[in-house]
Protein backbone atom coordinates (compact mmCIF):
# COMPACT_ATOMS: atom_id res chain seq x y z
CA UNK A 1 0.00 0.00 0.00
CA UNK A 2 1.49 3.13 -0.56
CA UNK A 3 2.44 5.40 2.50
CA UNK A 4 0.47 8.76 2.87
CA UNK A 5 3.11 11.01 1.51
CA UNK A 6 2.70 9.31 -1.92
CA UNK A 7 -1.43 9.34 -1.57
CA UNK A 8 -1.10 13.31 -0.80
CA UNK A 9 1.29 13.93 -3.44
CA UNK A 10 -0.31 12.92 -6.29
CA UNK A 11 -1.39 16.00 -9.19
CA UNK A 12 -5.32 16.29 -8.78
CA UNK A 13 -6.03 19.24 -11.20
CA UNK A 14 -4.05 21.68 -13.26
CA UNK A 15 -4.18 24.50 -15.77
CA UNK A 16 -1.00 24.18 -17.24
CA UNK A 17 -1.76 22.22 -20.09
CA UNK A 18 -5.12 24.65 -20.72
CA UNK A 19 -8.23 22.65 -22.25
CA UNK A 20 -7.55 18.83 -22.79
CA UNK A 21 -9.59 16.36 -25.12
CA UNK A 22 -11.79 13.80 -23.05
CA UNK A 23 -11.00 10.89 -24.95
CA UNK A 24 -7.05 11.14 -25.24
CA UNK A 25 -6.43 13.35 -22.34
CA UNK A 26 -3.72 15.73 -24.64
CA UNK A 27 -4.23 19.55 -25.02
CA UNK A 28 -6.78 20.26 -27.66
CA UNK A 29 -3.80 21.55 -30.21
CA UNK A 30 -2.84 18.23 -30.27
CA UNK A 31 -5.49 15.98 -30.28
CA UNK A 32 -6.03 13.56 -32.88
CA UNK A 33 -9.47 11.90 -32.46
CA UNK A 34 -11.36 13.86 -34.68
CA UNK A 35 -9.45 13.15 -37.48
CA UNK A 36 -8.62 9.12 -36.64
CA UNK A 37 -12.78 9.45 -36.09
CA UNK A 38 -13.19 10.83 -39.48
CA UNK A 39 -10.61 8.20 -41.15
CA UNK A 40 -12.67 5.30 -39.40
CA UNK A 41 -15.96 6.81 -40.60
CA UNK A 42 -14.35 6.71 -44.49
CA UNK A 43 -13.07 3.78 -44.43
CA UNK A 44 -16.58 2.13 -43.48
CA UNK A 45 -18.07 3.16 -46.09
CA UNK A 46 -18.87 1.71 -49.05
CA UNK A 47 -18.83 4.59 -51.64
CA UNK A 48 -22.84 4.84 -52.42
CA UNK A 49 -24.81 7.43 -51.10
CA UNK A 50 -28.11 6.68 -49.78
CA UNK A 51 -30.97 9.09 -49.46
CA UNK A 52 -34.31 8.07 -47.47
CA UNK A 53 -37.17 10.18 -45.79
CA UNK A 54 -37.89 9.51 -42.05
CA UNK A 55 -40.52 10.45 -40.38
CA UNK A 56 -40.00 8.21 -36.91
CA UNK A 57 -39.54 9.96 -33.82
CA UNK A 58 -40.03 13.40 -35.29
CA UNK A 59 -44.24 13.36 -34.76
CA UNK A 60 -45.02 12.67 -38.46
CA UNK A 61 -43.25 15.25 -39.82
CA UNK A 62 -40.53 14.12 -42.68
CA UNK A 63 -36.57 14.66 -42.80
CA UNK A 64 -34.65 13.57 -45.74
CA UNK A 65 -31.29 11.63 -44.60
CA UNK A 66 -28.22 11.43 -46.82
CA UNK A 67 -26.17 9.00 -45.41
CA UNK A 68 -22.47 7.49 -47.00
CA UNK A 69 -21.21 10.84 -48.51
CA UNK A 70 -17.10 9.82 -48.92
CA UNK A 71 -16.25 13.10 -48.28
CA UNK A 72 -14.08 14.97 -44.95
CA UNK A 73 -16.39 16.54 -42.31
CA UNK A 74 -15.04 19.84 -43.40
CA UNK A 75 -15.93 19.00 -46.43
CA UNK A 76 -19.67 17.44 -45.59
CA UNK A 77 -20.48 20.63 -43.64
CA UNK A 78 -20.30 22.52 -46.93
CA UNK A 79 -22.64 19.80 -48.78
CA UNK A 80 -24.53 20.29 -46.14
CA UNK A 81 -24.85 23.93 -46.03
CA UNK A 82 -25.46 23.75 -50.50
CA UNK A 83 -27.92 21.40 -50.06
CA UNK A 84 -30.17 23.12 -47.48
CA UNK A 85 -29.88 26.44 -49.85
CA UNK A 86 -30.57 24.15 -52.44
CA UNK A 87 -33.86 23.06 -51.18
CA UNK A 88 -34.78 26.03 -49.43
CA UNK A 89 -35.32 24.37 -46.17
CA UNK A 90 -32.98 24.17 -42.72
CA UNK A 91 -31.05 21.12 -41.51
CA UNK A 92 -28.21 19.77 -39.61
CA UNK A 93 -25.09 17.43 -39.74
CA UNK A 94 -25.34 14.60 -36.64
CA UNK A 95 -22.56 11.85 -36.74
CA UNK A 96 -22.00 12.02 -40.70
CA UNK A 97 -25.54 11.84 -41.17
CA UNK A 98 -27.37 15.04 -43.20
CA UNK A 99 -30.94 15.86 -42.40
CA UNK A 100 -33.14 18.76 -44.79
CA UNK A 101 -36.49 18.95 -43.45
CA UNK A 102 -39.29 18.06 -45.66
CA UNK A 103 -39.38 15.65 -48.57
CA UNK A 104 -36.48 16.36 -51.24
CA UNK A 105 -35.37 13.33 -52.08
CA UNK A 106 -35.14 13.56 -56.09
CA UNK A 107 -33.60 17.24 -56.14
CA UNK A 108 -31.03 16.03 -53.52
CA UNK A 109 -30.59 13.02 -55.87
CA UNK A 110 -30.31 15.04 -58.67
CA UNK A 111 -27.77 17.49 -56.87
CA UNK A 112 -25.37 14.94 -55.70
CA UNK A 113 -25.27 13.02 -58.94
CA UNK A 114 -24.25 16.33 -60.84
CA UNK A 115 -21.03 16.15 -58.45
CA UNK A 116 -20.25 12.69 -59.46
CA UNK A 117 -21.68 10.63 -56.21
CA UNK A 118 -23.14 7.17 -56.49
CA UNK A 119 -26.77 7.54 -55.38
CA UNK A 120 -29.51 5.52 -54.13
CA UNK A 121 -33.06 6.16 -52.85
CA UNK A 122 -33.04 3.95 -49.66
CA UNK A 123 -36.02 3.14 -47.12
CA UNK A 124 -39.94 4.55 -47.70
């Protein structure tokens, strides 16, 4: 067991390092996870893009998911951003995953396929 001198000296909190990422416990400046998350999301997937409308969990009303895009985050955010300008409607980016509110599913087809993306219309 160690002896009390050793319990009592341990480091408990600090502010020296400034903000720290959860996951690998290094400052922020050099954390890696996003992008190591990013390169695991990639290599999942399987290069098709797959556009269905939901309506579960949202009280009837429909969302249009795009899910697959092989692009960066960076990069997604921007599709993202063009496609809700696009359809004239807001939206969001969860976990690689783009929602537009409302039913758009052949204009988003049509969009993506003019920038060289292998769509499908997935799900009811």
């Amino acid at each position: 067991m160690p002896s009390l001198q050793d319990q009592l000296s341990r480091l408990v909190y600090s502010t020296e390092g400034g903000d720290t990422c959860s996951d690998c416990r290094q400052p922020n400046s050099e954390c890696q996870c996003q992008d190591l998350a990013d390169d695991q999301r990639l290599a999942s997937l399987d290069g098709i893009v797959r556009i269905r409308r939901e309506t579960s969990g949202r009280k009837g009303k429909g969302v249009t998911t795009i899910t697959g895009v092989p692009v960066a985050e960076a990069q997604l955010k921007k599709l993202t951003k063009q496609l809700k300008q696009q359809c004239g409607t807001g939206g969001s980016l969860k976990d690689g995953v783009i929602e537009i509110q409302g039913d758009h599913r052949e204009k988003i087809k049509g969009l993506l396929e003019t920038q060289g993306f292998t769509v499908k219309l997935a799900g009811g």
